[in-house]
C-alpha atoms as a PDB file:
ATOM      1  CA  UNK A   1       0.000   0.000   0.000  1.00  0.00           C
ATOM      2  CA  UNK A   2       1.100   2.994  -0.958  1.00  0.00           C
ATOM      3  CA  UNK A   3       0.542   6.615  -1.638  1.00  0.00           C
ATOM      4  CA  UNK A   4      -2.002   6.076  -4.095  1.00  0.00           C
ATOM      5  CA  UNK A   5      -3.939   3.755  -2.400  1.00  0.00           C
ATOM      6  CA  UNK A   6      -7.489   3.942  -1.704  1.00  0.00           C
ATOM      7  CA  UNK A   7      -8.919   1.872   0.416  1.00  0.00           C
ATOM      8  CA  UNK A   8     -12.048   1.135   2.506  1.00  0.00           C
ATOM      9  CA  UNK A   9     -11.950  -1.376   5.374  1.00  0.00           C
ATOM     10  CA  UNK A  10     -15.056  -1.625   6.900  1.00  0.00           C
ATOM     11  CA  UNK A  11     -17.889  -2.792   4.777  1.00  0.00           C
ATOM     12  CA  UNK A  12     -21.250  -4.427   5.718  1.00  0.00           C
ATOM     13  CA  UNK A  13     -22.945  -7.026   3.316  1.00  0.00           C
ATOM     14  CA  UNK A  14     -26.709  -8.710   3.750  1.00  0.00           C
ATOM     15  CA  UNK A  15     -24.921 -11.156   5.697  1.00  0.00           C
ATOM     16  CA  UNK A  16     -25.066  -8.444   8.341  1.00  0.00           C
ATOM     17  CA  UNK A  17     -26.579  -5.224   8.153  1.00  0.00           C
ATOM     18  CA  UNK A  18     -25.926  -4.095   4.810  1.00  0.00           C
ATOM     19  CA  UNK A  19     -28.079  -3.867   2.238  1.00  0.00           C
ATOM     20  CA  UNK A  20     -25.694  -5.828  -1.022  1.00  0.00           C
ATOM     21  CA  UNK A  21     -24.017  -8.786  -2.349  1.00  0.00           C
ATOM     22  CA  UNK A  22     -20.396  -9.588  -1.527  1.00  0.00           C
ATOM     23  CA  UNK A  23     -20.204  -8.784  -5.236  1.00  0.00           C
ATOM     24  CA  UNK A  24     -21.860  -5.849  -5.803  1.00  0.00           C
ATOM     25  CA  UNK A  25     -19.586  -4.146  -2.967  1.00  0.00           C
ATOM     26  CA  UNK A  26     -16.785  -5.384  -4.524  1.00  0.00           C
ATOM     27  CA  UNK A  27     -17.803  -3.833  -8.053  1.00  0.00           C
ATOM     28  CA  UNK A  28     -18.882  -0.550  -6.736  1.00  0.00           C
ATOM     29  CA  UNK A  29     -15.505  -0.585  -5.036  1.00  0.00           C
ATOM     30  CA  UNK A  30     -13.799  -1.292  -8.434  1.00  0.00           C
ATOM     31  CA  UNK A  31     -15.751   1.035 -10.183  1.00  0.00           C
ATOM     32  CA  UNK A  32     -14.729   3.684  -7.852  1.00  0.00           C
ATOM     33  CA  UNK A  33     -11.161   2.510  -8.168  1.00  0.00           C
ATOM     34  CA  UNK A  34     -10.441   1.487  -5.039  1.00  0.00           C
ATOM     35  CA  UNK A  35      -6.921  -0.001  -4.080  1.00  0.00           C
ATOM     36  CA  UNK A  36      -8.196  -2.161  -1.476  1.00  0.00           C
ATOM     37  CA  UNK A  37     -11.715  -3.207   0.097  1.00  0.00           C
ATOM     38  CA  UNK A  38     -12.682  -5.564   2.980  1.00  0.00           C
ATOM     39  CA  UNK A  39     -15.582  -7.291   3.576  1.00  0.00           C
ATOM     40  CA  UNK A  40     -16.387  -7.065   7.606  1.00  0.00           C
ATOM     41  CA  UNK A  41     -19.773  -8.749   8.525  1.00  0.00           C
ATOM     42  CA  UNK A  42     -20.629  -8.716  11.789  1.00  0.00           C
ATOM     43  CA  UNK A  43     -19.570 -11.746  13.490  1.00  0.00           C
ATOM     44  CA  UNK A  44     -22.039 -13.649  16.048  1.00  0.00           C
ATOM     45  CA  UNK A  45     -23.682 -10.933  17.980  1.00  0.00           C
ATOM     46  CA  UNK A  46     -27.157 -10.145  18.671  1.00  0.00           C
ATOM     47  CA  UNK A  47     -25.681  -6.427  17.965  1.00  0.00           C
ATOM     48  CA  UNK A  48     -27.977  -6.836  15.034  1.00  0.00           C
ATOM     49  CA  UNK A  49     -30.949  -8.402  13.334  1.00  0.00           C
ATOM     50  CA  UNK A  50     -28.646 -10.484  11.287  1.00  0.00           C
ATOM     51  CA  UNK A  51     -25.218 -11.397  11.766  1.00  0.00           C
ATOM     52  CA  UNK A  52     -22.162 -14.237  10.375  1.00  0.00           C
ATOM     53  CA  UNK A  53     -22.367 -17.196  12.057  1.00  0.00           C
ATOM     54  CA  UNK A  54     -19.842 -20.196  12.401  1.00  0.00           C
ATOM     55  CA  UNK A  55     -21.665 -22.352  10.289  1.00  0.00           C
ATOM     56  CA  UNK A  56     -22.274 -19.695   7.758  1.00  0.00           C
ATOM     57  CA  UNK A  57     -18.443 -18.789   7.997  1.00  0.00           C
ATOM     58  CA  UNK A  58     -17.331 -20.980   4.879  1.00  0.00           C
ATOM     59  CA  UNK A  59     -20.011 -20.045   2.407  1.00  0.00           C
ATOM     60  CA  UNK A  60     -19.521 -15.903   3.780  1.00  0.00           C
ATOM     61  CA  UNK A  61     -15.869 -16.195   3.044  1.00  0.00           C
ATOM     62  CA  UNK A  62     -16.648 -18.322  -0.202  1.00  0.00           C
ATOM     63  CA  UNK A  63     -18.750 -15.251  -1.862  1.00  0.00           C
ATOM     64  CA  UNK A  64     -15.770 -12.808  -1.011  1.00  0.00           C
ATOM     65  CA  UNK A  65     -13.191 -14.926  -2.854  1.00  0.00           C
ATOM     66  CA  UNK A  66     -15.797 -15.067  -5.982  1.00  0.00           C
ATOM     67  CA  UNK A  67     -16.095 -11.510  -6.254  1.00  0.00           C
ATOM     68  CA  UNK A  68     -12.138 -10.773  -5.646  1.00  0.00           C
ATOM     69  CA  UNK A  69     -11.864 -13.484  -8.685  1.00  0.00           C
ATOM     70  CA  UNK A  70     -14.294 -11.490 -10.466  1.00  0.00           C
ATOM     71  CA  UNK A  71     -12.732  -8.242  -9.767  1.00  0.00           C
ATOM     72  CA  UNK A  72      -8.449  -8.302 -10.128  1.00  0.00           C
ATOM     73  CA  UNK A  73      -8.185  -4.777  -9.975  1.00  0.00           C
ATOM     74  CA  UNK A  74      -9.350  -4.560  -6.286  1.00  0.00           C
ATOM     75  CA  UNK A  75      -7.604  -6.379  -3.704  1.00  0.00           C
ATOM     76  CA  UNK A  76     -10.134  -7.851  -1.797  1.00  0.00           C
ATOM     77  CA  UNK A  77      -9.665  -8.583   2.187  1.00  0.00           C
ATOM     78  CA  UNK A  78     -11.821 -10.659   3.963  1.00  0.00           C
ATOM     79  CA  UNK A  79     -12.925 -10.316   7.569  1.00  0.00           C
ATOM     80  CA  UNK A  80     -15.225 -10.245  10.394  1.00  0.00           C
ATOM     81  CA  UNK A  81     -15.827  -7.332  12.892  1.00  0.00           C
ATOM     82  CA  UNK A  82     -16.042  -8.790  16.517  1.00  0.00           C
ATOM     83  CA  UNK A  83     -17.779  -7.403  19.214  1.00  0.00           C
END
């Protein structure tokens, strides 16, 4: 990462309380020319109405790789925001 980067860490899906797709964030972010996104779900909290469970983990982390394969000139991260 560099001087030119552009980058936006903390990003909610409809796994949590966003409102898109793994993919469609990643796009937008693309489209915007973004360096660098992650993906950060909420992780198993009652924070909010919806959040990533365990047993949802693989298939959550399984839509961000599609849409970094999808989109090379992003480099997508993939994570989980705790509380």
């Amino acid at each position: 990462m560099g001087t030119d980067s552009l980058i936006n860490l903390h990003t909610h899906t409809w796994f949590s309380d966003g409102d898109y797709t793994p993919e469609q964030i990643v796009a937008v972010a693309e489209r915007n020319q973004l360096t660098h996104v992650a993906i950060t779900d909420h992780f198993a909290t009652s924070k909010v109405r919806r959040s990533v469970l365990a047993s949802d983990l693989e298939g959550y982390i399984g839509q961000i790789r599609e849409a970094a394969r999808n989109h090379r000139r992003v480099k997508v991260l993939a994570g989980v925001e705790i509380d």
